[in-house]
Protein backbone atom coordinates (compact mmCIF):
# COMPACT_ATOMS: atom_id res chain seq x y z
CA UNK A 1 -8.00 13.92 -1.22
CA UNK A 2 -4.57 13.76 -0.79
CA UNK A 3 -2.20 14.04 2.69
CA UNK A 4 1.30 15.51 3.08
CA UNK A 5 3.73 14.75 5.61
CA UNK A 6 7.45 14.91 6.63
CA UNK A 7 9.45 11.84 5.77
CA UNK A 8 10.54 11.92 9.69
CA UNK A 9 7.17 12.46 10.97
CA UNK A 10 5.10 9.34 8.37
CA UNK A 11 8.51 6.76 9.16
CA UNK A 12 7.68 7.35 13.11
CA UNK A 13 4.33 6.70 12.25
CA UNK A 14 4.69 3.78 9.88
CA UNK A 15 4.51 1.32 13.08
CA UNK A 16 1.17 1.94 14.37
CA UNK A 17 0.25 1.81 10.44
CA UNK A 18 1.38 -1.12 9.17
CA UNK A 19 -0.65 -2.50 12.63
CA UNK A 20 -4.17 -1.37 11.88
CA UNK A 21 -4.31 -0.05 8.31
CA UNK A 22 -4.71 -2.44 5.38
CA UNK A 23 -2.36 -2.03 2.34
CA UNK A 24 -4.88 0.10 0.31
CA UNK A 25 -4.93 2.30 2.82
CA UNK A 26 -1.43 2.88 3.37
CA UNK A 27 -0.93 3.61 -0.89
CA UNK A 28 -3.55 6.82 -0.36
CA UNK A 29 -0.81 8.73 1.64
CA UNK A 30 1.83 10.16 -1.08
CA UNK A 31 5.28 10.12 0.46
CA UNK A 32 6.88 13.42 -0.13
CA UNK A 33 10.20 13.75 0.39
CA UNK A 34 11.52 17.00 2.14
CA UNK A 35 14.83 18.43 2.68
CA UNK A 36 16.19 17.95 5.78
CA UNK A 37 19.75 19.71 5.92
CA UNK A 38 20.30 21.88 8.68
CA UNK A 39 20.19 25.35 7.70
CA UNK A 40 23.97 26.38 8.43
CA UNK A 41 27.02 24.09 7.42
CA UNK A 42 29.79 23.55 9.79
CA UNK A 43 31.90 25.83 6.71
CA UNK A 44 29.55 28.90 7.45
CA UNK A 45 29.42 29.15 11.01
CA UNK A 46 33.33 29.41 10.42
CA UNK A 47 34.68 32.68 11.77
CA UNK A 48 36.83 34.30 8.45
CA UNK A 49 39.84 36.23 9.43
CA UNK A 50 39.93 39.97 9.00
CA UNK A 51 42.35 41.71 7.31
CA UNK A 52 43.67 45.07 7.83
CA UNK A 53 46.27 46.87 4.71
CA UNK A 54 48.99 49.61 6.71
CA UNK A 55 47.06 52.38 5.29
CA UNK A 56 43.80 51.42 7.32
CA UNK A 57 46.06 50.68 10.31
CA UNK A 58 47.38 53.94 10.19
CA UNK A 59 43.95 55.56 10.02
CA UNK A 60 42.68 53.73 12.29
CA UNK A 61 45.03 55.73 14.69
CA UNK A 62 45.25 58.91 16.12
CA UNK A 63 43.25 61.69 15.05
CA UNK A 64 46.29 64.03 14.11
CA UNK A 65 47.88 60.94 12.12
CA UNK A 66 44.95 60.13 10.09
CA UNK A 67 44.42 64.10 9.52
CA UNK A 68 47.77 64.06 8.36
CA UNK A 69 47.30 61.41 5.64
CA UNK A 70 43.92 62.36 4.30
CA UNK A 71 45.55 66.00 4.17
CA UNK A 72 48.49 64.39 2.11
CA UNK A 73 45.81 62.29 -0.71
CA UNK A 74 43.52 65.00 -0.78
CA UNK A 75 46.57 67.55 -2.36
CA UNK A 76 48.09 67.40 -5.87
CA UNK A 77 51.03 65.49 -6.81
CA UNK A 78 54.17 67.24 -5.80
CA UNK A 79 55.88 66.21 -9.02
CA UNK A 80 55.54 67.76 -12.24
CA UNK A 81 55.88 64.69 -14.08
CA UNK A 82 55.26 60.86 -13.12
CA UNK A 83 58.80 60.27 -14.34
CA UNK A 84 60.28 63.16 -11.87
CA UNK A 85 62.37 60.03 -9.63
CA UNK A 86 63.93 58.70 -12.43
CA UNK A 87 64.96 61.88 -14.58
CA UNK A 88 68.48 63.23 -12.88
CA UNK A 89 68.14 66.87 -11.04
CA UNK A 90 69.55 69.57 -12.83
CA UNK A 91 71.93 72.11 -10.16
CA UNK A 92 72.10 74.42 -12.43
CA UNK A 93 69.54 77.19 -12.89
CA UNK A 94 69.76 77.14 -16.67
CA UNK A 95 69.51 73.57 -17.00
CA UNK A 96 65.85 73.73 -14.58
CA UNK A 97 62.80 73.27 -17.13
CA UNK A 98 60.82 76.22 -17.56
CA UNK A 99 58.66 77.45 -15.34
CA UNK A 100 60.16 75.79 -12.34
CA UNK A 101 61.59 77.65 -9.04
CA UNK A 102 64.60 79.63 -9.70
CA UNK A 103 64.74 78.63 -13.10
CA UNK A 104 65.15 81.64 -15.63
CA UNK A 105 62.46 83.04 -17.22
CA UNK A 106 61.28 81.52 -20.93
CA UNK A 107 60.89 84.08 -23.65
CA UNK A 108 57.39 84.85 -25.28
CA UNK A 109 57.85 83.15 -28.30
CA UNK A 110 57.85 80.12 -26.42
CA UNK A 111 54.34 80.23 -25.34
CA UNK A 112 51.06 81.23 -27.14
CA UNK A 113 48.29 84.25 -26.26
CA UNK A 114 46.37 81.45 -24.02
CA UNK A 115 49.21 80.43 -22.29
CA UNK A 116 50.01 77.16 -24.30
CA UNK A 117 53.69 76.04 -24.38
CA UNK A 118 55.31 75.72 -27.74
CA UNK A 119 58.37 73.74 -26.59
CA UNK A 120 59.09 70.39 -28.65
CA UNK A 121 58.72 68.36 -25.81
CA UNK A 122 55.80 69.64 -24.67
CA UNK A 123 54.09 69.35 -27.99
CA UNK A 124 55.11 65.90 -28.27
CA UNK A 125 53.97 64.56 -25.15
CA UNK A 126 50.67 66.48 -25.95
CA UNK A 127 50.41 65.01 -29.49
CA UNK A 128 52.56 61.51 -28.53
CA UNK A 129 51.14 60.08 -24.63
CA UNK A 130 54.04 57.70 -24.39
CA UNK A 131 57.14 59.45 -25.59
CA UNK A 132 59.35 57.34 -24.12
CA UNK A 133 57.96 54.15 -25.22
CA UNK A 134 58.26 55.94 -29.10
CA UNK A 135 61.88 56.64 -28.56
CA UNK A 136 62.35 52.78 -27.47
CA UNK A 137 60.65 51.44 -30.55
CA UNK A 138 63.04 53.98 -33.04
CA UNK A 139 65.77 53.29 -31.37
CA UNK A 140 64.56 48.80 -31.70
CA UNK A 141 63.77 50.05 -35.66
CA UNK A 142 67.07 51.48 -36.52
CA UNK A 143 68.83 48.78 -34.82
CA UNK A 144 66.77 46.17 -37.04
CA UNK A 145 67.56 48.55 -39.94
CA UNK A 146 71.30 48.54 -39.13
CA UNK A 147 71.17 45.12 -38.83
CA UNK A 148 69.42 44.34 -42.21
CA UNK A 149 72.01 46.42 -44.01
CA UNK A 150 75.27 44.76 -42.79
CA UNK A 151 73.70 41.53 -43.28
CA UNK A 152 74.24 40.47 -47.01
CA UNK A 153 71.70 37.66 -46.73
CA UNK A 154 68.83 39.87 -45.72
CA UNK A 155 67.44 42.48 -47.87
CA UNK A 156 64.56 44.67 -46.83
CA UNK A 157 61.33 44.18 -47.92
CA UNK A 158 58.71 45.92 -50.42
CA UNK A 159 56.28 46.12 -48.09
CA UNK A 160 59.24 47.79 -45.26
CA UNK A 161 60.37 49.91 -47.57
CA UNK A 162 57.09 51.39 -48.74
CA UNK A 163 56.20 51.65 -44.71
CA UNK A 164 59.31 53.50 -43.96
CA UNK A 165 59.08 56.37 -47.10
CA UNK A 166 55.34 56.71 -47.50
CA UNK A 167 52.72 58.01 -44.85
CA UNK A 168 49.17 57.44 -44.67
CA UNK A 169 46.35 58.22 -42.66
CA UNK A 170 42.37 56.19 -41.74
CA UNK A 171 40.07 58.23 -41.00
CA UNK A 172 36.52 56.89 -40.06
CA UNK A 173 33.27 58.85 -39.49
CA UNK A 174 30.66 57.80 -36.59
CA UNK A 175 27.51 56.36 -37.67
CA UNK A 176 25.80 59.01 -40.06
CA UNK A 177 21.84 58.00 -40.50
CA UNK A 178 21.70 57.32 -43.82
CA UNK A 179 22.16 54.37 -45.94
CA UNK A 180 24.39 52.35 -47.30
CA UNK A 181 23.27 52.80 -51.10
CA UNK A 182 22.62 56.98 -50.78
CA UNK A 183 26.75 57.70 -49.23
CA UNK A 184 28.39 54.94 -51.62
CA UNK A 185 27.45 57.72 -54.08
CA UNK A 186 29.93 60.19 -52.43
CA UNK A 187 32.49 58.07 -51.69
CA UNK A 188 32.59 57.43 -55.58
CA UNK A 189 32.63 60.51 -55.86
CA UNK A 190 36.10 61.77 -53.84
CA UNK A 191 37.74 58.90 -54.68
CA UNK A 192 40.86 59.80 -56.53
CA UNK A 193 40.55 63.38 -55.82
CA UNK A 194 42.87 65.94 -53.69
CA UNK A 195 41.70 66.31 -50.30
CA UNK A 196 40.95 70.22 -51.55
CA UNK A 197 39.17 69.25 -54.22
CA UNK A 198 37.07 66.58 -52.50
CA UNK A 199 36.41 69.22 -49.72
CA UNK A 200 34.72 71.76 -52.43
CA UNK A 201 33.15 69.09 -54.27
CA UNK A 202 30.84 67.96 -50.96
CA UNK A 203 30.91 71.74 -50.49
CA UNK A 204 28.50 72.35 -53.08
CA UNK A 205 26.84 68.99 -53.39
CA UNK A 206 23.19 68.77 -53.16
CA UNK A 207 23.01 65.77 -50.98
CA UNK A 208 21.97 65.96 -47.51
CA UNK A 209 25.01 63.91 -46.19
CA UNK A 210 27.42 65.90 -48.11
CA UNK A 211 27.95 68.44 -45.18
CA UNK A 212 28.90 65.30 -42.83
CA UNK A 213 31.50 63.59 -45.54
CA UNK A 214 33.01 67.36 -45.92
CA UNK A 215 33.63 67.50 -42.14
CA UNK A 216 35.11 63.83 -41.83
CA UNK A 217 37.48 64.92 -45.04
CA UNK A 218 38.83 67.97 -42.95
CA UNK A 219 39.43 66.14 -39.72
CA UNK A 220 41.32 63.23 -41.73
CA UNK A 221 43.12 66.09 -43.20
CA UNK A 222 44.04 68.24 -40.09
CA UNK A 223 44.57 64.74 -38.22
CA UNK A 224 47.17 63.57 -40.83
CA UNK A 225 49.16 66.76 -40.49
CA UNK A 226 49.07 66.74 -36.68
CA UNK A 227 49.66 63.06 -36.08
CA UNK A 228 52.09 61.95 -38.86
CA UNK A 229 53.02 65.26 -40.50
CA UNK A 230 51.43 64.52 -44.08
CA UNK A 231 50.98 67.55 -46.71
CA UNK A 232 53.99 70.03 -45.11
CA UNK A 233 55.16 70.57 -48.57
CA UNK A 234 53.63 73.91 -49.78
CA UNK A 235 53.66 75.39 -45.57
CA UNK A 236 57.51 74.63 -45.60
CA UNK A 237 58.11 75.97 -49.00
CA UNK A 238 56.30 79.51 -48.20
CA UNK A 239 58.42 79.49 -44.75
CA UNK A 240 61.17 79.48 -46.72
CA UNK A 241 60.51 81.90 -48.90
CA UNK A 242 59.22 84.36 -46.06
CA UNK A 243 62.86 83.85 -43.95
CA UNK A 244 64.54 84.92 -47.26
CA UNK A 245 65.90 81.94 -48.50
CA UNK A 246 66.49 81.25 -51.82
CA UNK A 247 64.17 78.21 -53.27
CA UNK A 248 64.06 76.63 -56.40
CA UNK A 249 60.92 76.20 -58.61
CA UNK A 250 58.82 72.86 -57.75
CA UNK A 251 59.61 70.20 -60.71
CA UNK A 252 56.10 69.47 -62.56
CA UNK A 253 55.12 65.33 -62.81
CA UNK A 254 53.01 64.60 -65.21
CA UNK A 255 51.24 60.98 -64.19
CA UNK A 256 48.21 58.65 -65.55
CA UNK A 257 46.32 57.47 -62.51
CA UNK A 258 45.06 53.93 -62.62
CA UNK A 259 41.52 55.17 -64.05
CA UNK A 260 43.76 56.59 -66.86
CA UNK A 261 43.67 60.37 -66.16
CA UNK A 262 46.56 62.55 -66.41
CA UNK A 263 47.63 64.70 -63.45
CA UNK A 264 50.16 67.10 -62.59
CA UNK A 265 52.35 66.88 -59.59
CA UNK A 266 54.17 70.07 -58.50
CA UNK A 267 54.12 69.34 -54.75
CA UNK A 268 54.77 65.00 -53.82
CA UNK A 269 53.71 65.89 -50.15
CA UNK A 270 49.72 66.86 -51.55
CA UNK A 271 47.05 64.57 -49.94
CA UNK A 272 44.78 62.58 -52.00
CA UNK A 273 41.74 60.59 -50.91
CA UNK A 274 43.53 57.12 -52.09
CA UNK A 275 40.71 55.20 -50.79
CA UNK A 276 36.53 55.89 -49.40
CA UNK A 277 34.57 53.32 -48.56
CA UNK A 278 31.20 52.51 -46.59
CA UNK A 279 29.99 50.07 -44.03
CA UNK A 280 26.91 48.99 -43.30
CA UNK A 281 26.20 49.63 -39.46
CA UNK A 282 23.08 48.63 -36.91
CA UNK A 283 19.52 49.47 -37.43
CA UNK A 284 19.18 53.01 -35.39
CA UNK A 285 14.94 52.62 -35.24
CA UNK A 286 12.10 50.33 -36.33
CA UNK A 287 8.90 52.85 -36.74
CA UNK A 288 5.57 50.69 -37.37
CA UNK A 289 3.63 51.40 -41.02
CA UNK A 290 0.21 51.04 -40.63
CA UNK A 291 -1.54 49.46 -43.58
CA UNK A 292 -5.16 48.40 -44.68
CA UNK A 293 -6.91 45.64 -43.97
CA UNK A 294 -5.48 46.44 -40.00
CA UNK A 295 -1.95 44.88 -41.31
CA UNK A 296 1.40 46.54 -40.34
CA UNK A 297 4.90 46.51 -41.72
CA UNK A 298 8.02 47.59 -40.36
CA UNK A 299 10.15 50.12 -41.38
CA UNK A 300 13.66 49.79 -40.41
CA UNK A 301 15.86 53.42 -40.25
CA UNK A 302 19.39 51.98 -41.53
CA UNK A 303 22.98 54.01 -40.27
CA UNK A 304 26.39 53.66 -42.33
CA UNK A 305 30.00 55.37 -41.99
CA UNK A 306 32.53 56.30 -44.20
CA UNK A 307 36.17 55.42 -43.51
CA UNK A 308 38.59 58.06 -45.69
CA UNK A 309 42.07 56.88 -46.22
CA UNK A 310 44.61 59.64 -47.06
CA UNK A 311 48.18 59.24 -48.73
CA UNK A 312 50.49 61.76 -50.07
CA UNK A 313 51.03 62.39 -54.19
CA UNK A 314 54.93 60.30 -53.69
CA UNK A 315 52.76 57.05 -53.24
CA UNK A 316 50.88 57.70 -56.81
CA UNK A 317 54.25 58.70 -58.42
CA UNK A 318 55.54 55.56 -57.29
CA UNK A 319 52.88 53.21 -58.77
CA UNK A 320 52.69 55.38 -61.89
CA UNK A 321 56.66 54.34 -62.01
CA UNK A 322 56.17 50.95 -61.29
CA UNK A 323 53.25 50.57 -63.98
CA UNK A 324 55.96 52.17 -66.48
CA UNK A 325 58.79 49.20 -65.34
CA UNK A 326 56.23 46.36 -65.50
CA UNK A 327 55.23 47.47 -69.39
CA UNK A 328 58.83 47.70 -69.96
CA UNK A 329 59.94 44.48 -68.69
CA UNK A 330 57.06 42.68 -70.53
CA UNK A 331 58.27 43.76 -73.96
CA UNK A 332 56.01 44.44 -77.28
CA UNK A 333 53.11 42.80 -77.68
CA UNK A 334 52.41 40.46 -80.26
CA UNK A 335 49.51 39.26 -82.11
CA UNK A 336 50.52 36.50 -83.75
CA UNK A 337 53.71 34.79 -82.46
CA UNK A 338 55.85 32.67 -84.33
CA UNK A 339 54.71 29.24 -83.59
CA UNK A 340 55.33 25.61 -85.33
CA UNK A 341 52.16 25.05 -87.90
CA UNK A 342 50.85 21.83 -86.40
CA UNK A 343 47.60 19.54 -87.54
CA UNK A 344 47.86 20.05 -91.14
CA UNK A 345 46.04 18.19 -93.75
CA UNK A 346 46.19 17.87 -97.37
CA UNK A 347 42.67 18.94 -97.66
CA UNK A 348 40.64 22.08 -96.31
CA UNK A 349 38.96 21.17 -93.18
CA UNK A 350 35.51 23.18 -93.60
């Protein structure tokens, strides 16, 4: 049997103890140790200091002023634009944007059957967020650019040029449930190919996530034109010819591809599936298999997505042409060069 006691309570006690009780007696009683801090510190009881912002001042106020300003947050924004303080107002009624008061009317062609606007700048800020912050960076590029060419120590790189003249486009598909082994397959299988003809090859493939790799190649595709204006070619050609003007015939470019077939090139703006590839993603669902012998296993559902990355036919001509240089600057090749005869003996070696 054991007894437990405050530490304050057994020390006032320890007196009449020590007194009466032997030593034995006293080593029954376990000393156990509470915690005596007071409950509150001197730092809680501390009174902390309120603080008020002007906007709860002011609603803290009359009723009219506080009806006022929630009347004023609840409404829209009076500007049309977040940059309306810092763009200069137009006095003249021509110079107003569209659609603003006492601003002339805009014709139809500048606006679709739903209503859309089909003025550059407002297709750019739909298509571009940041505008502004693109014009900055052009304008820091072409000063860099200037710069490079009046500097005759500094020459621009392979890798800046090739950035600057060629466009291309990554495309990358959400987790499809399938594995990583089954959708290799079709990547294989558009590599190399136009985007058309990779679209009517998964068209009329017999493999279940065909259908998914055939939508991912037509959002690459209509994402490439919209966001970086790849494959305008043949669209700008035919507008052309339907305004009457007079176009010549497309030059034909016969190329080898690096798996050494030959292609013809009538239009360099075509997209081609330059590169497909697959990565192995998280498990999407364990599912117990029940076994003999009451044993279990567990089968794991793999996922996997393809990423799709699109250039335009200039980018093959160009490594088609550079393959040609290198051959050319490497000369003939030779079997058996003319070297000194070295190690000889007066007898055969064998």
């Amino acid at each position: 049997m054991s007894l437990t006691l405050p530490s304050r309570v057994l020390l006032q006690g320890a007196k009449p103890f020590t007194s009466t009780a032997t030593p034995t007696t006293t080593l029954l009683l376990p000393i156990r140790t509470l915690h005596a801090t007071p409950a509150n510190h001197w730092f809680w009881r501390k009174k902390k200091t309120e603080s008020t912002t002007p906007l709860e001042e002011k609603l803290a106020g009359p009723s009219d002023l506080r009806k006022k300003i929630i009347s004023k947050l609840t409404q829209r924004v009076e500007g049309p634009a977040i940059f309306e303080d810092e763009v200069p107002k137009p006095t003249s009624p021509a110079a107003l944007p569209p659609g603003a008061p006492g601003a002339p009317e805009a014709p139809s062609t500048s606006r679709t059957k739903a209503g859309a606007s089909l003025v550059r700048e407002h297709l750019a800020r739909a298509v571009d967020p940041n505008p502004r912050a693109r014009a900055r960076w052009e304008r820091k590029m072409l000063i860099r650019a200037v710069h490079r060419g009046l500097n005759p120590y500094s020459a621009e790189s392979r890798e800046a040029r090739i950035m600057r003249t060629e466009r291309q486009h990554t495309s990358r598909s959400p987790w499809l449930p399938t594995s990583v082994k089954k959708l290799v397959k079709l990547a294989h299988q558009i590599t190399g190919k136009t985007v058309q003809e990779a679209i009517v090859q998964m068209r009329f493939s017999p493999k279940r996530m065909a259908q998914e790799v055939k939508i991912q190649l037509e959002q690459a595709r209509n994402e490439a034109i919209a966001q970086h204006g790849m494959g305008l070619g043949e669209a700008r050609r035919a507008a052309a010819i339907a305004r009457g003007e007079q176009i010549p015939e497309p030059k034909v470019i016969e190329i080898q591809t690096k798996d050494g077939k030959w292609i013809k090139v009538d239009d360099p703006t075509r997209l081609y599936v330059a590169e497909a590839f697959v990565n192995r993603g998280p498990w999407r669902a364990l599912e117990p298999e029940y076994r003999a012998r009451g044993r279990m296993n567990i089968l794991r559902r793999p996922q996997a997505r393809i990423t799709i990355v699109l250039k335009e036919e200039k980018t093959r001509i160009r490594e088609y042409q550079e393959r040609l240089a290198k051959e050319r600057r490497q000369g003939p090749w030779i079997p058996l060069p003319d070297r000194p005869i070295s190690a000889q003996h007066q007898h055969y070696c064998w």
